[in-house]
C-alpha atoms as a PDB file:
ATOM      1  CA  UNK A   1       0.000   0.000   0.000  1.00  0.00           C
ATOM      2  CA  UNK A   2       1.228   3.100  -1.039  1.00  0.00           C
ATOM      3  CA  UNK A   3       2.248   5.680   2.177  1.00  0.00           C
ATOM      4  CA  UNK A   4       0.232   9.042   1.113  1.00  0.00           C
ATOM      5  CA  UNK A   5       3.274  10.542   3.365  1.00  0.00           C
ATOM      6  CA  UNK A   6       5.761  10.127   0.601  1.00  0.00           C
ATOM      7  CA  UNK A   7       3.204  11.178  -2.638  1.00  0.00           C
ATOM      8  CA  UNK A   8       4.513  13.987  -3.852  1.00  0.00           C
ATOM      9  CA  UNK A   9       3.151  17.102  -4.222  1.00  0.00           C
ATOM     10  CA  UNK A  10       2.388  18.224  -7.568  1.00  0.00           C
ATOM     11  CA  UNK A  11       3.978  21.627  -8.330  1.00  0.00           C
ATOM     12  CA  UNK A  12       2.525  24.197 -10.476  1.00  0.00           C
ATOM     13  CA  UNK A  13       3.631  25.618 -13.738  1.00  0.00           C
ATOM     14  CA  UNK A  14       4.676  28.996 -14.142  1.00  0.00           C
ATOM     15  CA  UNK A  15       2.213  29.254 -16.959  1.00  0.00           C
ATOM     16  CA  UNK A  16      -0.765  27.292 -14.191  1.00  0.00           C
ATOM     17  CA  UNK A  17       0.239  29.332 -11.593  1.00  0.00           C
ATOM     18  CA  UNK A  18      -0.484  32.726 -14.011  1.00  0.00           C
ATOM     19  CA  UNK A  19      -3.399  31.118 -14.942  1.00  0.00           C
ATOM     20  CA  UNK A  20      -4.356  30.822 -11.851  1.00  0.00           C
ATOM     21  CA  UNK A  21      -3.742  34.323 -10.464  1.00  0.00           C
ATOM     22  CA  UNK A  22      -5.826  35.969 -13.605  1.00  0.00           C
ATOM     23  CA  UNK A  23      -8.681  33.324 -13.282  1.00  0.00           C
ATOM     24  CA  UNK A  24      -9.103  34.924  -9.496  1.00  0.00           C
ATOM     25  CA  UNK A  25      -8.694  38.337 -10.953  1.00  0.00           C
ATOM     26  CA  UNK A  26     -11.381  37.196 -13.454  1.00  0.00           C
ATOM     27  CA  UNK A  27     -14.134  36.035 -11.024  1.00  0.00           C
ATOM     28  CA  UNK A  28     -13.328  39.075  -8.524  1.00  0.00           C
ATOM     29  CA  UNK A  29     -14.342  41.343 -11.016  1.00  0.00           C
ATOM     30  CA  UNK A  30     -11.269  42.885 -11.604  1.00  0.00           C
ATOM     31  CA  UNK A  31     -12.175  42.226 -15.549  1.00  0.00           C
ATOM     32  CA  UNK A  32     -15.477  42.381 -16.747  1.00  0.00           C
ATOM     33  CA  UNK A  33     -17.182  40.267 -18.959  1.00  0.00           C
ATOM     34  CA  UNK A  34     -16.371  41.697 -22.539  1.00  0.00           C
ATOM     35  CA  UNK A  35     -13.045  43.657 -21.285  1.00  0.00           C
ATOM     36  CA  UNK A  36     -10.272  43.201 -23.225  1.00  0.00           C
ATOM     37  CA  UNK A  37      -7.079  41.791 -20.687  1.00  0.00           C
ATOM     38  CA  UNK A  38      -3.782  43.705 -21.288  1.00  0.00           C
ATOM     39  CA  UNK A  39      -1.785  42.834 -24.079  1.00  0.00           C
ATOM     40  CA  UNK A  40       1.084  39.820 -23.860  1.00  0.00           C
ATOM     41  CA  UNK A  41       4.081  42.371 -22.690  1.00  0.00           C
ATOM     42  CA  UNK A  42       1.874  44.266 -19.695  1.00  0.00           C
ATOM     43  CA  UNK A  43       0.983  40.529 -18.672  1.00  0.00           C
ATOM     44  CA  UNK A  44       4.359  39.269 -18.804  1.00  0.00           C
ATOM     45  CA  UNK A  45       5.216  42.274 -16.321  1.00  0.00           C
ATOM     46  CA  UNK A  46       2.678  42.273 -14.218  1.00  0.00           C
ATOM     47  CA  UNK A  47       3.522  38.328 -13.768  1.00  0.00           C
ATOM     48  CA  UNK A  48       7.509  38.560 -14.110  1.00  0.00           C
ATOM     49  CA  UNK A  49       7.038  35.722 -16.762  1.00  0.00           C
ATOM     50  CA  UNK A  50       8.149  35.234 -20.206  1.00  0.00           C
ATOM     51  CA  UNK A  51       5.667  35.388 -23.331  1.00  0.00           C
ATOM     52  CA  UNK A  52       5.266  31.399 -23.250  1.00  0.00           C
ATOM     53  CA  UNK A  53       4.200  31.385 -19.989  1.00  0.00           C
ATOM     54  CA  UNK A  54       1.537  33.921 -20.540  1.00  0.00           C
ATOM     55  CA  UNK A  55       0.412  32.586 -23.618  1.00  0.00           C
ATOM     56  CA  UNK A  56      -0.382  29.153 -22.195  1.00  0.00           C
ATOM     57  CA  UNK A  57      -2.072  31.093 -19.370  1.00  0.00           C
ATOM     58  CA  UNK A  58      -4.362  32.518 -21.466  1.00  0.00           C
ATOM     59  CA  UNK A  59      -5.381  28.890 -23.693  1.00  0.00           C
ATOM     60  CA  UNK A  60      -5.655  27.452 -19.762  1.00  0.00           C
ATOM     61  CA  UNK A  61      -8.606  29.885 -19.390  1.00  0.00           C
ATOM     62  CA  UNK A  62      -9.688  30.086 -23.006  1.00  0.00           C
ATOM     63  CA  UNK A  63     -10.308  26.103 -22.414  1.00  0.00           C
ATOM     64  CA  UNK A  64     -11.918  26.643 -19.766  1.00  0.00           C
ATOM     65  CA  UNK A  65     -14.256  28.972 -21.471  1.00  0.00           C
ATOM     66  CA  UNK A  66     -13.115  32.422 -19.285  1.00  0.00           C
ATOM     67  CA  UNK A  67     -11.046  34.052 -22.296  1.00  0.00           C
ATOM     68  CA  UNK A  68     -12.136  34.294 -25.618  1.00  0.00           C
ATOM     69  CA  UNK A  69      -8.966  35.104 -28.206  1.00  0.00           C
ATOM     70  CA  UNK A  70      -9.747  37.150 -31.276  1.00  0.00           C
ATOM     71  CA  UNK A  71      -6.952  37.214 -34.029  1.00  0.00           C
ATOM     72  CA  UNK A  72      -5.459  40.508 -34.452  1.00  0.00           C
ATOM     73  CA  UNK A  73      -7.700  42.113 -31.729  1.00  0.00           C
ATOM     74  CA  UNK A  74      -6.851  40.535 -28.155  1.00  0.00           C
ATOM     75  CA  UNK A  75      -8.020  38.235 -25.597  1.00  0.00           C
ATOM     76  CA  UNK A  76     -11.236  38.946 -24.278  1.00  0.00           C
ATOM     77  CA  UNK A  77     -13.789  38.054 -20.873  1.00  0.00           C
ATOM     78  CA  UNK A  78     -16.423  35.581 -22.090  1.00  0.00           C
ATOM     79  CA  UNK A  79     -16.871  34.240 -18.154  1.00  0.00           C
ATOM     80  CA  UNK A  80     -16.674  34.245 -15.006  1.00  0.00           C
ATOM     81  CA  UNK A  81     -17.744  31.585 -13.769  1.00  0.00           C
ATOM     82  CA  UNK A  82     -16.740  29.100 -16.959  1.00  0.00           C
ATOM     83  CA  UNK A  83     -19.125  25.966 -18.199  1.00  0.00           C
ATOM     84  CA  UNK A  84     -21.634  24.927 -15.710  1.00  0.00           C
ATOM     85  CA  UNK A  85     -20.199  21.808 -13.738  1.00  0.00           C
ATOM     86  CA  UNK A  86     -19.653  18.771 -15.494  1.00  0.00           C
ATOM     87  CA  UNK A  87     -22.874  16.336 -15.309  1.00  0.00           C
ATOM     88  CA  UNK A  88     -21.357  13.332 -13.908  1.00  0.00           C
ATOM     89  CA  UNK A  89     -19.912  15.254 -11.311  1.00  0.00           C
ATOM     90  CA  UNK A  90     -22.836  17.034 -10.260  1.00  0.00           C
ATOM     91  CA  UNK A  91     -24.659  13.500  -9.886  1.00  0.00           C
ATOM     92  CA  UNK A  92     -22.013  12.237  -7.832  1.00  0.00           C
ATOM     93  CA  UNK A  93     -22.723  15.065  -5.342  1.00  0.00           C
ATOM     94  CA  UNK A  94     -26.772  14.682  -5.992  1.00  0.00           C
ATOM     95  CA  UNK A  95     -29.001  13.431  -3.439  1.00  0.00           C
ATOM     96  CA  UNK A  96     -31.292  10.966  -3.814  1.00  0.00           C
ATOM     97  CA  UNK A  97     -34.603  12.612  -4.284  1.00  0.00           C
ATOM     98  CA  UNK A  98     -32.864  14.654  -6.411  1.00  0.00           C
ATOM     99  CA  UNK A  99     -31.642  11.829  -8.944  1.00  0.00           C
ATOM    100  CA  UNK A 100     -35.085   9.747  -8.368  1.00  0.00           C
ATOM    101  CA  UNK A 101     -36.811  12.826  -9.374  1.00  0.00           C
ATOM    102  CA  UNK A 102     -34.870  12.682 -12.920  1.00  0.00           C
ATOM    103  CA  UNK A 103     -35.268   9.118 -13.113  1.00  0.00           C
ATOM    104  CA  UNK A 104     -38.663   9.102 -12.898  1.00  0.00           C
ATOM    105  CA  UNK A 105     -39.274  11.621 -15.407  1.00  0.00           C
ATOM    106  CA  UNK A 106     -36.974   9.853 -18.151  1.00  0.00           C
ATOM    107  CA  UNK A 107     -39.182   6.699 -17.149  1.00  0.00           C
ATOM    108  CA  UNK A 108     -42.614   8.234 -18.402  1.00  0.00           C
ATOM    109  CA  UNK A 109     -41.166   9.664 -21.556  1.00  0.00           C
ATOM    110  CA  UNK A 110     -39.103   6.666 -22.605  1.00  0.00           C
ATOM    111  CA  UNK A 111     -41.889   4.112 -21.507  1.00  0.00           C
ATOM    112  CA  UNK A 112     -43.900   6.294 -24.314  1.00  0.00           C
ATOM    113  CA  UNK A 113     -41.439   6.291 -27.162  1.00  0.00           C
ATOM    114  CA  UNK A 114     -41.084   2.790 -25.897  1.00  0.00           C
ATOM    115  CA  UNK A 115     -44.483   1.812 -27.111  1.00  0.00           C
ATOM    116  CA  UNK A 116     -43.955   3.602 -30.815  1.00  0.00           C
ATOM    117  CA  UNK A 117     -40.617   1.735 -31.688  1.00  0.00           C
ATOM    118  CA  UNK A 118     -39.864  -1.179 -29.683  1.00  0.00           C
ATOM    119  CA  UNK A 119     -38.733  -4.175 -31.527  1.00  0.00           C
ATOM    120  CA  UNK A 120     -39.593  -7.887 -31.058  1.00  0.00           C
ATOM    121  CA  UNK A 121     -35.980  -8.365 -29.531  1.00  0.00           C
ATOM    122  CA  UNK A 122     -36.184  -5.423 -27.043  1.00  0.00           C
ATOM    123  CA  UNK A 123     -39.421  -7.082 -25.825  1.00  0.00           C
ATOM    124  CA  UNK A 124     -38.196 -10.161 -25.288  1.00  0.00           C
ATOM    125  CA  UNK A 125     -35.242  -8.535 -22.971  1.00  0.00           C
ATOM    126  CA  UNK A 126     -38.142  -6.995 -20.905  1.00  0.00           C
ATOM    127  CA  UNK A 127     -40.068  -9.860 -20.695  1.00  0.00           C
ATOM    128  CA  UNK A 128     -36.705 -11.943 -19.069  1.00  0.00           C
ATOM    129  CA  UNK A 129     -35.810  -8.797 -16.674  1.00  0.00           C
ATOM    130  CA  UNK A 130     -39.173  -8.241 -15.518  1.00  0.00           C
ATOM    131  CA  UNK A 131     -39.803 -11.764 -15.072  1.00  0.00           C
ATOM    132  CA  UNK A 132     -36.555 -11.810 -12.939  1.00  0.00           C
ATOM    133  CA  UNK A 133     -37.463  -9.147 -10.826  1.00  0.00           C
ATOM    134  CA  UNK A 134     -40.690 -10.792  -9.824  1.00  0.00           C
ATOM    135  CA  UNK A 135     -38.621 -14.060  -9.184  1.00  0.00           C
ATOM    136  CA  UNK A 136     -36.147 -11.827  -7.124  1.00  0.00           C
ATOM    137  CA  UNK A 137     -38.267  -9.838  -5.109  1.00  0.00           C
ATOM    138  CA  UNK A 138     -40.647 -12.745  -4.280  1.00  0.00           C
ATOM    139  CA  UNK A 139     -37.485 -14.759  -2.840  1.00  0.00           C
ATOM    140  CA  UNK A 140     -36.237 -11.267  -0.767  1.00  0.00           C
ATOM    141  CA  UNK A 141     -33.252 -10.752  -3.331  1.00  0.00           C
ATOM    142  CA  UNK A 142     -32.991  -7.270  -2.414  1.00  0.00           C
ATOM    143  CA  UNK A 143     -29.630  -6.347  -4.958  1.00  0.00           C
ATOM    144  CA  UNK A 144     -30.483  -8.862  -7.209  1.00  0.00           C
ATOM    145  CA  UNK A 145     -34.169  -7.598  -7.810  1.00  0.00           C
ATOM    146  CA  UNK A 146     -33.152  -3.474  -7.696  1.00  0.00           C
ATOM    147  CA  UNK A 147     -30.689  -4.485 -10.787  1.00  0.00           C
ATOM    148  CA  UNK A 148     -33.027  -6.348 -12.478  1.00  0.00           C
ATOM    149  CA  UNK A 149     -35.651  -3.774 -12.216  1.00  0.00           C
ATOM    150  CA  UNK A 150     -32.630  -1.355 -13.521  1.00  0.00           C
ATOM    151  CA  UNK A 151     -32.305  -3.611 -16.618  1.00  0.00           C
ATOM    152  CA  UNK A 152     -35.946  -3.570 -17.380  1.00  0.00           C
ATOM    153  CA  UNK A 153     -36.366   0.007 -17.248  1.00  0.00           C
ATOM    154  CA  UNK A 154     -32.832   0.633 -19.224  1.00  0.00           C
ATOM    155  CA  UNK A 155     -34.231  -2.196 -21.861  1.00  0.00           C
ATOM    156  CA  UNK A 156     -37.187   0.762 -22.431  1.00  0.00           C
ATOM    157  CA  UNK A 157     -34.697   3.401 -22.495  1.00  0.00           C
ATOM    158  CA  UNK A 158     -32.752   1.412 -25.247  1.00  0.00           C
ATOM    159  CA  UNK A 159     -36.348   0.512 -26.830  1.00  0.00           C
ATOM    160  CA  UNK A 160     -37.162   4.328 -27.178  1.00  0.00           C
ATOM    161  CA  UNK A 161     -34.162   4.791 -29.976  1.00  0.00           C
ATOM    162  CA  UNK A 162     -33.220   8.289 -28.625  1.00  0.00           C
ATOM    163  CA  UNK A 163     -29.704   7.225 -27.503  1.00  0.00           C
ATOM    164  CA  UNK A 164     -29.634  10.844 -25.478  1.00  0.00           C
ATOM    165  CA  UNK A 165     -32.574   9.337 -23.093  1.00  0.00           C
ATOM    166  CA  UNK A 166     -31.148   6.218 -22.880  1.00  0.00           C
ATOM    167  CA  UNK A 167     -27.564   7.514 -21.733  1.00  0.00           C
ATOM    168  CA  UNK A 168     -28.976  10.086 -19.420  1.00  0.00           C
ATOM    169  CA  UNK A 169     -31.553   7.178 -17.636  1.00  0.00           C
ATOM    170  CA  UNK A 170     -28.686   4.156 -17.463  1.00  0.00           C
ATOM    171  CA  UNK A 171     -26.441   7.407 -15.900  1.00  0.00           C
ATOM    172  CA  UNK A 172     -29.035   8.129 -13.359  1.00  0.00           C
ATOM    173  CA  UNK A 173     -29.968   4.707 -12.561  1.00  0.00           C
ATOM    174  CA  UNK A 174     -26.353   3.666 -12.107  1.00  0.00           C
ATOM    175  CA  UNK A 175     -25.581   6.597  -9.336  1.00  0.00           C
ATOM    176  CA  UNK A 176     -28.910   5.284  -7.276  1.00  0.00           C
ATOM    177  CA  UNK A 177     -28.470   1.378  -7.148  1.00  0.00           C
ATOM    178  CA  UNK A 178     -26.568   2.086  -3.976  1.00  0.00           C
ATOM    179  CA  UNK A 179     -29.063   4.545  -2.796  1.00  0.00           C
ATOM    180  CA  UNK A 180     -32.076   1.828  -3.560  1.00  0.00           C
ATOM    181  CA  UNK A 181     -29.294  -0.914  -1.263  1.00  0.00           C
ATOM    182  CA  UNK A 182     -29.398   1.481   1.330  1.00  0.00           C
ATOM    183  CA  UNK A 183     -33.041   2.939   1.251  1.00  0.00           C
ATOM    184  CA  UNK A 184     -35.095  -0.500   0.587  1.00  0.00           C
ATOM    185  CA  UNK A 185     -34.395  -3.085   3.716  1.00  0.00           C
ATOM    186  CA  UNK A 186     -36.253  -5.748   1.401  1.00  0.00           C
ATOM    187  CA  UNK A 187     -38.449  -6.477  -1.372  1.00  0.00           C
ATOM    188  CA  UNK A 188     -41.604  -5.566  -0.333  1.00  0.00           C
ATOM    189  CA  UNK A 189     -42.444  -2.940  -2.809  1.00  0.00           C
ATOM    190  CA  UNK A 190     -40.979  -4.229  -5.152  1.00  0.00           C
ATOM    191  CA  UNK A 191     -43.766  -7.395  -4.882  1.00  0.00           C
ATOM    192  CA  UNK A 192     -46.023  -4.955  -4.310  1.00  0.00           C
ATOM    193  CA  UNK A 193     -45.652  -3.313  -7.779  1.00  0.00           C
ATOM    194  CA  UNK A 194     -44.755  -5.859 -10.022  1.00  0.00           C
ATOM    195  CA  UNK A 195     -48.223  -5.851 -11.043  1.00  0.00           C
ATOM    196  CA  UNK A 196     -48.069  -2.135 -12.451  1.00  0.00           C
ATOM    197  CA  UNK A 197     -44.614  -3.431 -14.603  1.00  0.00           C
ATOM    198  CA  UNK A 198     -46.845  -5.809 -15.969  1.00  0.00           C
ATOM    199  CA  UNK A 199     -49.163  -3.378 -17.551  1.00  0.00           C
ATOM    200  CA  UNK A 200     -46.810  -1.311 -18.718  1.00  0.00           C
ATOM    201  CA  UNK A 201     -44.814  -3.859 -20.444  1.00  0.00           C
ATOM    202  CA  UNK A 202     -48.375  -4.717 -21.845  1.00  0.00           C
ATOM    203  CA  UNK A 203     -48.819  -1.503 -23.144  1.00  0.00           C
ATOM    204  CA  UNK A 204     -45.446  -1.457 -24.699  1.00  0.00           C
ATOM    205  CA  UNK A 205     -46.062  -5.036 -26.382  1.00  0.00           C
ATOM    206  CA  UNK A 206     -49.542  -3.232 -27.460  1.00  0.00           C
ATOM    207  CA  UNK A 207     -47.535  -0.201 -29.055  1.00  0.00           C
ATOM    208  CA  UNK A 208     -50.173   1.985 -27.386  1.00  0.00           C
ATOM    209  CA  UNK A 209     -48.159   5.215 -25.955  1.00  0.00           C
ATOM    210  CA  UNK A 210     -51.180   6.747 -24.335  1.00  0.00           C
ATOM    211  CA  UNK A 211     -51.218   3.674 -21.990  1.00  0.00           C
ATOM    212  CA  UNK A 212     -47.594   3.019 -21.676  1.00  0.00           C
ATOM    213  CA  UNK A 213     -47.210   6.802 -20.630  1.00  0.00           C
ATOM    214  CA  UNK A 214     -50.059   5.771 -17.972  1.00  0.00           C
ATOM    215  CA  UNK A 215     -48.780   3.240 -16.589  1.00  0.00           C
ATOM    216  CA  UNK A 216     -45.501   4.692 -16.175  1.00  0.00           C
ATOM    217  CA  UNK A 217     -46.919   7.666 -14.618  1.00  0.00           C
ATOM    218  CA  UNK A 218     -48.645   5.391 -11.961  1.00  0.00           C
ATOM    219  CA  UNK A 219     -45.495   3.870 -11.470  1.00  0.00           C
ATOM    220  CA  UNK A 220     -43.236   7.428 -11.450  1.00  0.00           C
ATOM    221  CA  UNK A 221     -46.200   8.629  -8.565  1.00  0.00           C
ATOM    222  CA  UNK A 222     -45.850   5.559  -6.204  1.00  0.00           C
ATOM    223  CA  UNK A 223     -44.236   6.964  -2.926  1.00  0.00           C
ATOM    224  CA  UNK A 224     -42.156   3.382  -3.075  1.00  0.00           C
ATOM    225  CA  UNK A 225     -41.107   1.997  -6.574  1.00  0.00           C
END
């Protein structure tokens, strides 16, 4: 096992460190949004660098969408705050009724689309993962039963064909399996809804969207799952 006493400590650039230093002078205030930042020499003064260093400063913060460089007219404010935190990370950091919330909503919509272009093979995948969570939940398979419920409800992302849905609900379901481990002490509701999976993967196998988004709904407003 590695001793974190003896990792070393990563040291800074010079061109990081100016990046640094005008990213705080950026979110201060110091320069606006639209302002124009000195040119390359006052930089490399007021940072005792060389032109390199200042240069790679300002790509650092162009990157990170702050500056904005216009050929033959200067480096410019476009932020101060940069993009909006990356969506993986914000999940990681998401609560559960926060995540659920999202999940639920994707359910509905996808269970609709679901029912317009499912194919005979993604209705066969629901049919074995929806026949497993019964199995699992009636036997008190708590894990086993939350994934299998998982793959059913992916199965009708992937059925939906719009790949953006299906990313964003296998991405939300993945970040609360642990959350469902640690909220659900058994199986109970799980049993106790099984019969409202049924019906919607009824509705799907019906291609009738008006049910489908029903059911789903009925599902999605269920204080348990």
């Amino acid at each position: 096992m590695t001793n974190i006493n003896n990792v070393p400590v990563k040291r800074l650039s010079l061109a990081e460190e100016v990046a640094a230093r005008l990213q705080e002078l950026i979110v201060s205030g110091k320069y606006a949004i639209g302002q124009q930042l000195p040119t390359e020499p006052e930089l490399m003064a007021q940072f005792a660098v060389g032109r390199s260093s200042v240069r790679e400063a300002v790509k650092l913060l162009a990157q990170k969408g702050l500056l904005r460089v216009q050929q033959g007219l200067g480096t410019f404010v476009l932020s101060q705050t940069g993009p909006s935190e990356p969506l993986l990370q914000r999940m990681e950091r998401a609560d559960f009724e926060e995540l659920n919330e999202v999940r639920l909503l994707l359910e509905v919509k996808i269970a609709e689309k679901a029912a317009l272009h499912r194919s005979s093979k993604d209705v066969e995948k629901m049919k074995t993962y929806l026949k497993k969570r019964y199995e699992y939940a009636a036997t008190n398979q708590l894990e086993l039963c939350i994934q299998a419920d998982i793959n059913f409800h992916s199965t009708i992302a992937d059925a939906s064909k719009n790949e953006i849905m299906r990313d964003l609900y296998r991405t939300v379901a993945t970040y609360l399996k642990q959350s469902f481990l640690l909220r659900y002490g058994n199986t109970e509701s799980f049993v106790e809804s099984q019969y409202l999976h049924d019906a919607l993967l009824q509705s799907i196998i019906d291609r009738d969207p008006k049910k489908a988004l029903q059911w789903a709904t009925r599902i999605s407003t269920r204080t348990h799952i």
